[in-house]
Protein backbone atom coordinates (compact mmCIF):
# COMPACT_ATOMS: atom_id res chain seq x y z
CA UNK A 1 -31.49 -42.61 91.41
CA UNK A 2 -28.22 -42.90 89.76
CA UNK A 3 -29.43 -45.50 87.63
CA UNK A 4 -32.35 -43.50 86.35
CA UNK A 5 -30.04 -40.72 85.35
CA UNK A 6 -27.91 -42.73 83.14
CA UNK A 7 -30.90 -44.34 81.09
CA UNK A 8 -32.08 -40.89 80.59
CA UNK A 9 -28.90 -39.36 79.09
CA UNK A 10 -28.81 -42.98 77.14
CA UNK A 11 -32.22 -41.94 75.69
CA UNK A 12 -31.29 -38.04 75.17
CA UNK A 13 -28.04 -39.55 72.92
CA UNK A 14 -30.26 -42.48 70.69
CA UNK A 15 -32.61 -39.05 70.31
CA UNK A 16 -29.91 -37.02 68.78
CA UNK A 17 -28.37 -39.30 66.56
CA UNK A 18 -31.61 -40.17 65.02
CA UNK A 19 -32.39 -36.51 64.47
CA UNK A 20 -29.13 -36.17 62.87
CA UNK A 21 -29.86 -39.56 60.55
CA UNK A 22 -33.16 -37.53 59.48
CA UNK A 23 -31.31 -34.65 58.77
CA UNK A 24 -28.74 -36.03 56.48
CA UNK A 25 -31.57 -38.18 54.98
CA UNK A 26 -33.16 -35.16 53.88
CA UNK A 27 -30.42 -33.36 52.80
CA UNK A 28 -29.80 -36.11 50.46
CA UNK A 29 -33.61 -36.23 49.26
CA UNK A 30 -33.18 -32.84 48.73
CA UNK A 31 -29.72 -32.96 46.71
CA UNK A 32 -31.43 -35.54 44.59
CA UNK A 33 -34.45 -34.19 43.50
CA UNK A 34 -32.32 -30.59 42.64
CA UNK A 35 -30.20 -32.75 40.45
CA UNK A 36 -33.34 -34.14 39.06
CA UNK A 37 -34.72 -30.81 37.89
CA UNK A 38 -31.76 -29.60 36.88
CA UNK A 39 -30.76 -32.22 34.61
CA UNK A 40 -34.90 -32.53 33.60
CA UNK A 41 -33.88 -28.52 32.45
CA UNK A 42 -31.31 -29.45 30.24
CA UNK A 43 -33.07 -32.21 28.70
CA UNK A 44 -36.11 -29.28 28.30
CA UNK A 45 -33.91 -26.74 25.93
CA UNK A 46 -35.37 -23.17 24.88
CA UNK A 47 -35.53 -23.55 21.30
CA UNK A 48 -33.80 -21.19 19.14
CA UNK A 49 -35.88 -19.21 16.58
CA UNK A 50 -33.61 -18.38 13.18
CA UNK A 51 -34.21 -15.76 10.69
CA UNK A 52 -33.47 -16.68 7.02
CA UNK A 53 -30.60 -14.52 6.88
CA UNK A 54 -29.20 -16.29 9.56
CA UNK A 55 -28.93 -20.03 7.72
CA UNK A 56 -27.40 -20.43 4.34
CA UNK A 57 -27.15 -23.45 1.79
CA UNK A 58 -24.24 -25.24 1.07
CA UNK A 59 -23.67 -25.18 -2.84
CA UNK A 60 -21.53 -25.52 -5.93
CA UNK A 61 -19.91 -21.84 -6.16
CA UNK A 62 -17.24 -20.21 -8.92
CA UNK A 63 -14.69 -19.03 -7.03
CA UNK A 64 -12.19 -16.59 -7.53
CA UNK A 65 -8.95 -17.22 -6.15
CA UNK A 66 -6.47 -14.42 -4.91
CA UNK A 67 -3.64 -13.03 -3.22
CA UNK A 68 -4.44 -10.52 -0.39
CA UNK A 69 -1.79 -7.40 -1.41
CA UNK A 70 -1.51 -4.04 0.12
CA UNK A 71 0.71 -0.94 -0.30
CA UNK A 72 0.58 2.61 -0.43
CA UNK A 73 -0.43 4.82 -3.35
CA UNK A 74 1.83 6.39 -6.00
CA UNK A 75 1.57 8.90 -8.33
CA UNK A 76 2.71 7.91 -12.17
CA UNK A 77 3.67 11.16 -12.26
CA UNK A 78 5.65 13.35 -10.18
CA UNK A 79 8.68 15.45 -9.74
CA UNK A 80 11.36 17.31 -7.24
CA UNK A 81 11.94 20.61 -8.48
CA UNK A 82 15.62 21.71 -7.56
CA UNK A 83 18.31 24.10 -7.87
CA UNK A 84 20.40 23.71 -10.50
CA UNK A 85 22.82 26.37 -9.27
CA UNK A 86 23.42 27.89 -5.88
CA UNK A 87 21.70 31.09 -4.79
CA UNK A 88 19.04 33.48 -3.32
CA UNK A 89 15.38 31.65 -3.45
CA UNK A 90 13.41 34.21 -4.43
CA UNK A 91 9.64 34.91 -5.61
CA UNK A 92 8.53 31.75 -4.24
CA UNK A 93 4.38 31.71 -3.70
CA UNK A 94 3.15 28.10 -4.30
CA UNK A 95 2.40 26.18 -1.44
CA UNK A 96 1.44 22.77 -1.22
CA UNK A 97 -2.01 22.13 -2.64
CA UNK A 98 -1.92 24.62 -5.16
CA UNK A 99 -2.32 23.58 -9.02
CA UNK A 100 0.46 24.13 -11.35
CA UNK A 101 0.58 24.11 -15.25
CA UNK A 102 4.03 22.61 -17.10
CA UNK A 103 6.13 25.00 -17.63
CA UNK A 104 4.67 27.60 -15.32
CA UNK A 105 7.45 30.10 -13.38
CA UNK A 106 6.83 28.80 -9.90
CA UNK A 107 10.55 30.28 -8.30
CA UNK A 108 13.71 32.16 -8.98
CA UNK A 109 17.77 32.46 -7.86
CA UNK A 110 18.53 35.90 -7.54
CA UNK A 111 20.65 36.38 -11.38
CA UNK A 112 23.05 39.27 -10.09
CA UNK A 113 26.13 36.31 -9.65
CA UNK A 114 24.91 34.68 -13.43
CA UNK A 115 24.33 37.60 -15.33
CA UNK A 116 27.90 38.66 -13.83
CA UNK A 117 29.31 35.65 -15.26
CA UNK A 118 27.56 36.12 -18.53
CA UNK A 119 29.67 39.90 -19.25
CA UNK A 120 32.87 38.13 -18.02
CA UNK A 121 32.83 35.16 -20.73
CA UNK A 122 31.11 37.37 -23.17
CA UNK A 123 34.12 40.34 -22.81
CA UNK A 124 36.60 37.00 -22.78
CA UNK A 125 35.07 36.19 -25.64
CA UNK A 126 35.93 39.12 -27.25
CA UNK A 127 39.32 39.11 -26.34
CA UNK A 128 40.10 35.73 -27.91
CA UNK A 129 38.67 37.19 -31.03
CA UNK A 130 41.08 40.04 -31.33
CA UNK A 131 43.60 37.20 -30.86
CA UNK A 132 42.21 35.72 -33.62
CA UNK A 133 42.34 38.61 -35.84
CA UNK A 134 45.74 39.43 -35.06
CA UNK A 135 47.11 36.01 -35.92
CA UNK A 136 44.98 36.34 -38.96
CA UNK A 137 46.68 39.75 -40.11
CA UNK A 138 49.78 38.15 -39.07
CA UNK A 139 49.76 35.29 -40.84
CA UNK A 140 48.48 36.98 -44.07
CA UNK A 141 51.67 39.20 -43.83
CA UNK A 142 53.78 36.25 -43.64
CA UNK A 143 52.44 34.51 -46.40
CA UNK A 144 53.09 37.00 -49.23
CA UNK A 145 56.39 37.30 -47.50
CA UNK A 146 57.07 33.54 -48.06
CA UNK A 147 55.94 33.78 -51.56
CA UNK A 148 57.79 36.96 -52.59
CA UNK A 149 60.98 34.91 -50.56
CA UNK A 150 61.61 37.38 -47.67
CA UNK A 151 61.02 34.74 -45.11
CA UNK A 152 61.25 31.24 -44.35
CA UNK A 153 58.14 28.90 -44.43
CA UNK A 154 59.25 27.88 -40.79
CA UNK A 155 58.24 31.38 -40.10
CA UNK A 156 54.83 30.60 -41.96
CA UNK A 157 54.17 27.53 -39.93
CA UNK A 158 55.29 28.73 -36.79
CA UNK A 159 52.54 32.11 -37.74
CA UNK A 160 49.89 29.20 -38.40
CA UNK A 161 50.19 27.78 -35.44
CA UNK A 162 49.58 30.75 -33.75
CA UNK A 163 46.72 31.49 -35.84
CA UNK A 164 45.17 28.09 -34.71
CA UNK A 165 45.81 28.39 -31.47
CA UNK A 166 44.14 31.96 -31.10
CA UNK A 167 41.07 30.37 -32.86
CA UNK A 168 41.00 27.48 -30.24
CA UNK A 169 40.72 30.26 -27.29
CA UNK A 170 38.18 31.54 -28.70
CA UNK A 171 35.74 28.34 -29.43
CA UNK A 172 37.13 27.66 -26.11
CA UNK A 173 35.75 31.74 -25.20
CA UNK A 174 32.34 31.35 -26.74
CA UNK A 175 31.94 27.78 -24.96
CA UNK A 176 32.41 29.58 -21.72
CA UNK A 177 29.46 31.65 -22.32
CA UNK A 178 26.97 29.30 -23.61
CA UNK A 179 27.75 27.95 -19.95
CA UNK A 180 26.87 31.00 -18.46
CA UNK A 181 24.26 31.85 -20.44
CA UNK A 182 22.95 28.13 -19.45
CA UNK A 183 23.59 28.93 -16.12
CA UNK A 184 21.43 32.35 -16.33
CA UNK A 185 18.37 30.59 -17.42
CA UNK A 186 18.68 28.03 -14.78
CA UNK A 187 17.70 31.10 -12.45
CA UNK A 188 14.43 30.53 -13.39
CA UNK A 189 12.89 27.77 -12.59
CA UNK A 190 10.08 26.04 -13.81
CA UNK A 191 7.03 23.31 -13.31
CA UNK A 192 8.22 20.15 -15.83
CA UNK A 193 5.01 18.29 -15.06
CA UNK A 194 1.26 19.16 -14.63
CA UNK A 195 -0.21 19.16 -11.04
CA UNK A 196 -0.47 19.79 -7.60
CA UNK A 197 2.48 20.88 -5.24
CA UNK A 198 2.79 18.32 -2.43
CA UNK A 199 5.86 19.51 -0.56
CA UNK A 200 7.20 22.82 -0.15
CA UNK A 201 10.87 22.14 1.21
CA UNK A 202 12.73 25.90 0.72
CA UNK A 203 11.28 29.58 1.40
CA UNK A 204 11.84 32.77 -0.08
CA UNK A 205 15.27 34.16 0.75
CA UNK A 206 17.11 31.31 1.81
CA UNK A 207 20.54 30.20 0.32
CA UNK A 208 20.33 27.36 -1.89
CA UNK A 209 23.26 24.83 -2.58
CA UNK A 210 23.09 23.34 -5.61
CA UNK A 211 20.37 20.21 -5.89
CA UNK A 212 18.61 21.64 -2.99
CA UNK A 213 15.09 20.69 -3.27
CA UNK A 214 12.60 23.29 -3.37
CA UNK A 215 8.91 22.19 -3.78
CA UNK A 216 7.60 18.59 -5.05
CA UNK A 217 4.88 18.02 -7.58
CA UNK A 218 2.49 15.21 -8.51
CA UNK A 219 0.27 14.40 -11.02
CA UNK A 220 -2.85 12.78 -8.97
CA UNK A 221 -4.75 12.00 -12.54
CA UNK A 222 -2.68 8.51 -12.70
CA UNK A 223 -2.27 6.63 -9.73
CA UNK A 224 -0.81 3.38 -9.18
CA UNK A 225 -0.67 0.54 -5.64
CA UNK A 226 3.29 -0.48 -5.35
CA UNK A 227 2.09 -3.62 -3.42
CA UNK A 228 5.38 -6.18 -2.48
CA UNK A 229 5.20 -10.08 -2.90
CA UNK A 230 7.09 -12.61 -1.77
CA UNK A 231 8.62 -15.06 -3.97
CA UNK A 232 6.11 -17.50 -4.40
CA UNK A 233 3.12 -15.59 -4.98
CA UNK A 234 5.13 -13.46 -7.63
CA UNK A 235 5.12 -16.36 -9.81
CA UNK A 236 1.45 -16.43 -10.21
CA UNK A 237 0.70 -12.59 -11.14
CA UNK A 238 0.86 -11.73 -14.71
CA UNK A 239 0.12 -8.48 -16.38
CA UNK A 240 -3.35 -7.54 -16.98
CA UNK A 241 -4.48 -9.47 -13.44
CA UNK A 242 -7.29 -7.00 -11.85
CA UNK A 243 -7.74 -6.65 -7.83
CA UNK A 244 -10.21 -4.83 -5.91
CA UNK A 245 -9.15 -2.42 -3.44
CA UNK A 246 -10.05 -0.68 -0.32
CA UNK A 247 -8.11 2.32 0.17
CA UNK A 248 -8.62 4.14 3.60
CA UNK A 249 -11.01 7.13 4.39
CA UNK A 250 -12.89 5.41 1.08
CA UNK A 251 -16.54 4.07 1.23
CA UNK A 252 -16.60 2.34 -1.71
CA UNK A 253 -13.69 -0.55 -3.27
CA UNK A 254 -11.89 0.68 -6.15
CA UNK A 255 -10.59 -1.55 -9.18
CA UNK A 256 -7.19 -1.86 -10.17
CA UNK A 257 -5.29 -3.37 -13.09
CA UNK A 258 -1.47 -4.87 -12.96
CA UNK A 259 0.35 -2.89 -15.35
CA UNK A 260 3.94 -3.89 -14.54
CA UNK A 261 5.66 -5.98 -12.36
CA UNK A 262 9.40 -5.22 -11.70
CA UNK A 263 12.20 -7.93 -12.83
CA UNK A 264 14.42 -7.60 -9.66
CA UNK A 265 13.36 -8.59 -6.10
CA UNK A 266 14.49 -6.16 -3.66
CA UNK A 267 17.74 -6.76 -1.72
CA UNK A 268 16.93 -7.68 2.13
CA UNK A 269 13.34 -8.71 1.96
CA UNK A 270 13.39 -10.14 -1.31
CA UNK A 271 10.19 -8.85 -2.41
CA UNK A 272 9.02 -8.34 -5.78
CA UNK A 273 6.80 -5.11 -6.52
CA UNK A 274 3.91 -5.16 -8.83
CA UNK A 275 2.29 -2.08 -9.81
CA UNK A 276 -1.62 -1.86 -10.15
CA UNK A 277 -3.02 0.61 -11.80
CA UNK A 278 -6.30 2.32 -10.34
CA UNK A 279 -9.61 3.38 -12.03
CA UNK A 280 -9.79 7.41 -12.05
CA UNK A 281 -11.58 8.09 -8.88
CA UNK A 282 -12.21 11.29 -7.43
CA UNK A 283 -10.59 11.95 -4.30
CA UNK A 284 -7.49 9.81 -4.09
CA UNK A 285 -4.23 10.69 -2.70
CA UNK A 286 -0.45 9.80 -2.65
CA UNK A 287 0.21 7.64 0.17
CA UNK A 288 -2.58 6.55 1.11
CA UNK A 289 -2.51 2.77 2.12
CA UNK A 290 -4.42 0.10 0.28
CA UNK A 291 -5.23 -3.59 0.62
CA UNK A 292 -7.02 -6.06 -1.47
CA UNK A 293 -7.48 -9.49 -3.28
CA UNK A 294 -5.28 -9.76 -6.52
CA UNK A 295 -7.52 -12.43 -8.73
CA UNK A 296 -5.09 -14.62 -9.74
CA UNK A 297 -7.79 -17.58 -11.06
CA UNK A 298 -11.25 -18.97 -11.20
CA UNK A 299 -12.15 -22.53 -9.77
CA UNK A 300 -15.61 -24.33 -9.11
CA UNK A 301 -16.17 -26.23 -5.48
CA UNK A 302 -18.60 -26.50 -3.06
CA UNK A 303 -17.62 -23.70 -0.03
CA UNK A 304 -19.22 -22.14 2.42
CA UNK A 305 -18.60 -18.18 3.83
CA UNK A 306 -15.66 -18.41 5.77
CA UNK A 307 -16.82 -16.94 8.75
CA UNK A 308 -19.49 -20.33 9.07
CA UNK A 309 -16.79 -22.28 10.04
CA UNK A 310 -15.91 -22.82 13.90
CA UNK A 311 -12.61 -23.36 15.10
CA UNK A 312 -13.47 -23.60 18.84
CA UNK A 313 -13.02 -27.19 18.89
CA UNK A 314 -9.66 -28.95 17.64
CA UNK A 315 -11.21 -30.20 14.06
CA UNK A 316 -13.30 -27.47 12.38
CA UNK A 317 -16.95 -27.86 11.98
CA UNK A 318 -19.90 -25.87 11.00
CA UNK A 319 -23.31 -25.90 12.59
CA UNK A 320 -26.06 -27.51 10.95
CA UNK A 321 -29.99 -27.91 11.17
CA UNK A 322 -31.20 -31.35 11.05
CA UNK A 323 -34.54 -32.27 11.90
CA UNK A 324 -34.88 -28.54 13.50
CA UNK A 325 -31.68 -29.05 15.96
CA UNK A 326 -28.57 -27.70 15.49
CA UNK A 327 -25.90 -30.50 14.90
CA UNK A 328 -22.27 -30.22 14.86
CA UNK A 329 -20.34 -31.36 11.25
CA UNK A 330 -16.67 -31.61 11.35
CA UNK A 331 -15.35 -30.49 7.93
CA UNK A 332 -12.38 -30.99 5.71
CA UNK A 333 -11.47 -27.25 4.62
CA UNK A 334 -9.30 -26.65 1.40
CA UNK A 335 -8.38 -23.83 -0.81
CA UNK A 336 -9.91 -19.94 0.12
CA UNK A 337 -11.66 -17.49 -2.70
CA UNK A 338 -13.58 -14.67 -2.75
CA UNK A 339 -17.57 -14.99 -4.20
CA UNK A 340 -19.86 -11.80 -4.84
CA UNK A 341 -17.17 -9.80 -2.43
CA UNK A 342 -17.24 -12.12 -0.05
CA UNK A 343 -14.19 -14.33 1.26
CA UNK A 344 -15.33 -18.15 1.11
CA UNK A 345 -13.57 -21.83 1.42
CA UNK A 346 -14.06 -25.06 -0.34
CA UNK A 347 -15.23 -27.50 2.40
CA UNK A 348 -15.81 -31.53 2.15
CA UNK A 349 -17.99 -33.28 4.98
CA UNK A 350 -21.01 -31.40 4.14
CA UNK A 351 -23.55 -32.28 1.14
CA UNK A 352 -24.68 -29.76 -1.38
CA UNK A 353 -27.76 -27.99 -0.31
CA UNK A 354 -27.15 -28.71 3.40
CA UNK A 355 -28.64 -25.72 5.68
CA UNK A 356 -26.04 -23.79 7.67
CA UNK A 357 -25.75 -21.26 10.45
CA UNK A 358 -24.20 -18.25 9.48
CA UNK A 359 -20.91 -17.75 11.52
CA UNK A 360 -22.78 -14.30 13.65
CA UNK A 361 -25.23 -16.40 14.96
CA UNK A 362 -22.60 -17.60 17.71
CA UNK A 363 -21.67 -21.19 19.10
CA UNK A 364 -24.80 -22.97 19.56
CA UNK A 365 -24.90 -26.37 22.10
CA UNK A 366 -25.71 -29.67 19.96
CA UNK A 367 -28.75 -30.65 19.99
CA UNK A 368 -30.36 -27.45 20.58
CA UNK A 369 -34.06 -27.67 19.36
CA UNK A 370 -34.32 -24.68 16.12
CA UNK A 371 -37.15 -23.08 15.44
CA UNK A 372 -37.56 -21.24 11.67
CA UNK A 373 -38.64 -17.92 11.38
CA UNK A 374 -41.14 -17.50 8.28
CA UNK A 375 -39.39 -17.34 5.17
CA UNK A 376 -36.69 -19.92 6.13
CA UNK A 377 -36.18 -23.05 4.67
């Protein structure tokens, strides 16, 4: 009985392992054939359908080469009205945006202090001459006197010297009230440019100091970009160089012209400006910030749009279609330019009139069957 027992739990064991043999056979049928399919799915690739305007041919292209510059706006033209002498602000009513004409009364200091000082030089004035006409009279007297021998001519000089220094007062007199007649037109102040008020830094009634600033002006018909450069790139502007500009809150670029270029760098950053004149366009305002490509030459090479070339491998390469798959082409990349508005590279490892995918088509694996829309090549 005993014996019979133990053959039967023999035979239960042999019946599990083989069960678990089968199982683990299966399995591995099973991981096979997944593998199978899965690697028969790569090999079977969706193909990729491409519209003409995603492929472009590699050709031959006059480039122009640049600097990129920005900056902010400047007006040619502008000017700090202040007070040239220290008083009440009054009659004040521009504000900023308003339009002012040269020469226009935009303010005044109150003229009770200048006017004051007008009287007191002009009575001064007056007293110095009555000096002068009583050393006159006196020396007169004293000259018939020397001449008829009644008095010395030490007397006579001494009565000279009087005379000229009562006529010295009194230049020095009618000096003193040019200076406050100066200073009483100074009380009115006026626009020296043409333009628009852009600051309005004092108000009506307050006490001004002298050089106090009151309202700014500018002259928005002329407007220039102050855009820095560094040392290197200076050397390659020259006046007369034109740049196209985008200028913020604007739709469209705007052309500009290098007019000057200043002859010291600046201290610290060592920087030299350039100024660029802009085209006359409506709209435009001081301080606004500007960037752009300064043309600084022309040259001829076979490039590509910069944005075709990938840099998500360690060489750079751009993606190709050869025999309708996508191939990968490492490239040699040299100098950058601009073409049509459009920033582009000179490139080696590519032939002229190869077909390339446009940069916003996205990576693409290699080998990736392509399919052409109508209208591509």
């Amino acid at each position: 009985m005993k014996l019979r027992v133990k053959w039967v739990v023999i035979g239960l064991v042999a019946a599990l392992l083989v069960a678990g043999a089968v199982r683990t056979l299966s399995s591995r049928q099973a991981q096979k054939a997944a593998l199978q399919a899965q690697q028969t799915a790569q090999k079977t690739r969706v193909p990729v359908v491409l519209n003409p305007d995603d492929l472009v041919q590699a050709a031959s292209l006059e480039l122009s080469q640049g600097l990129a510059i920005s900056g902010p706006l400047r007006a040619v033209n502008s000017a700090m009205v202040k007070a040239r002498i220290a008083g009440e602000l009054q009659g004040l009513t521009v504000r900023e945006g308003d339009f002012v004409k040269a020469g226009q009364i935009i303010a005044r200091i109150d003229p009770t202090e200048s006017q004051a000082r007008v009287r007191q030089a002009q009575q001064q004035a007056e007293s110095a001459k009555a000096q002068v006409n009583l050393a006159q009279r006196s020396f007169d007297n004293n000259n018939s006197l020397v001449s008829q021998g009644f008095i010395s001519k030490t007397a006579l000089e001494s009565s000279a010297t009087t005379l000229a220094g009562a006529q010295a007062n009194f230049q020095a007199a009618q000096a003193a009230v040019d200076v406050a007649t100066k200073s009483q037109g100074d009380t009115v102040l006026r626009a020296p440019i043409a333009g628009q008020v852009a600051q309005r830094l004092a108000q009506p009634g307050e006490r001004l100091s002298i050089d106090a600033r009151i309202i700014e002006i500018v002259d928005l018909s002329a407007l220039e970009l102050e855009a820095p450069l560094n040392a290197a790139d200076a050397m390659a502007v020259k006046v007369g160089q034109t740049a196209q500009l985008r200028i913020e809150g604007a739709a469209d670029t705007t052309s500009a012209r290098v007019v000057r270029i200043n002859p010291s760098a600046a201290a610290g950053s060592r920087a030299v400006l350039a100024y660029l004149a802009l085209a006359p366009t409506a709209n435009l305002r001081q301080g606004l910030f500007a960037q752009g490509t300064l043309v600084t030459g022309q040259t001829t090479a076979l490039a590509l749009a910069l944005n075709a070339v990938r840099t998500d491998k360690p060489q750079p390469y751009v993606q190709l279609v050869v025999t309708n798959q996508v191939a990968h082409q490492p490239v040699t990349l040299g100098q950058r330019g601009e073409f049509q508005g459009q920033a582009m590279v000179e490139i080696a490892g590519v032939s002229p009139g190869a077909v390339v995918i446009r940069g916003a088509v996205g990576a693409l694996r290699e080998g990736t069957p392509v399919t052409l829309a109508a209208g591509a090549k």
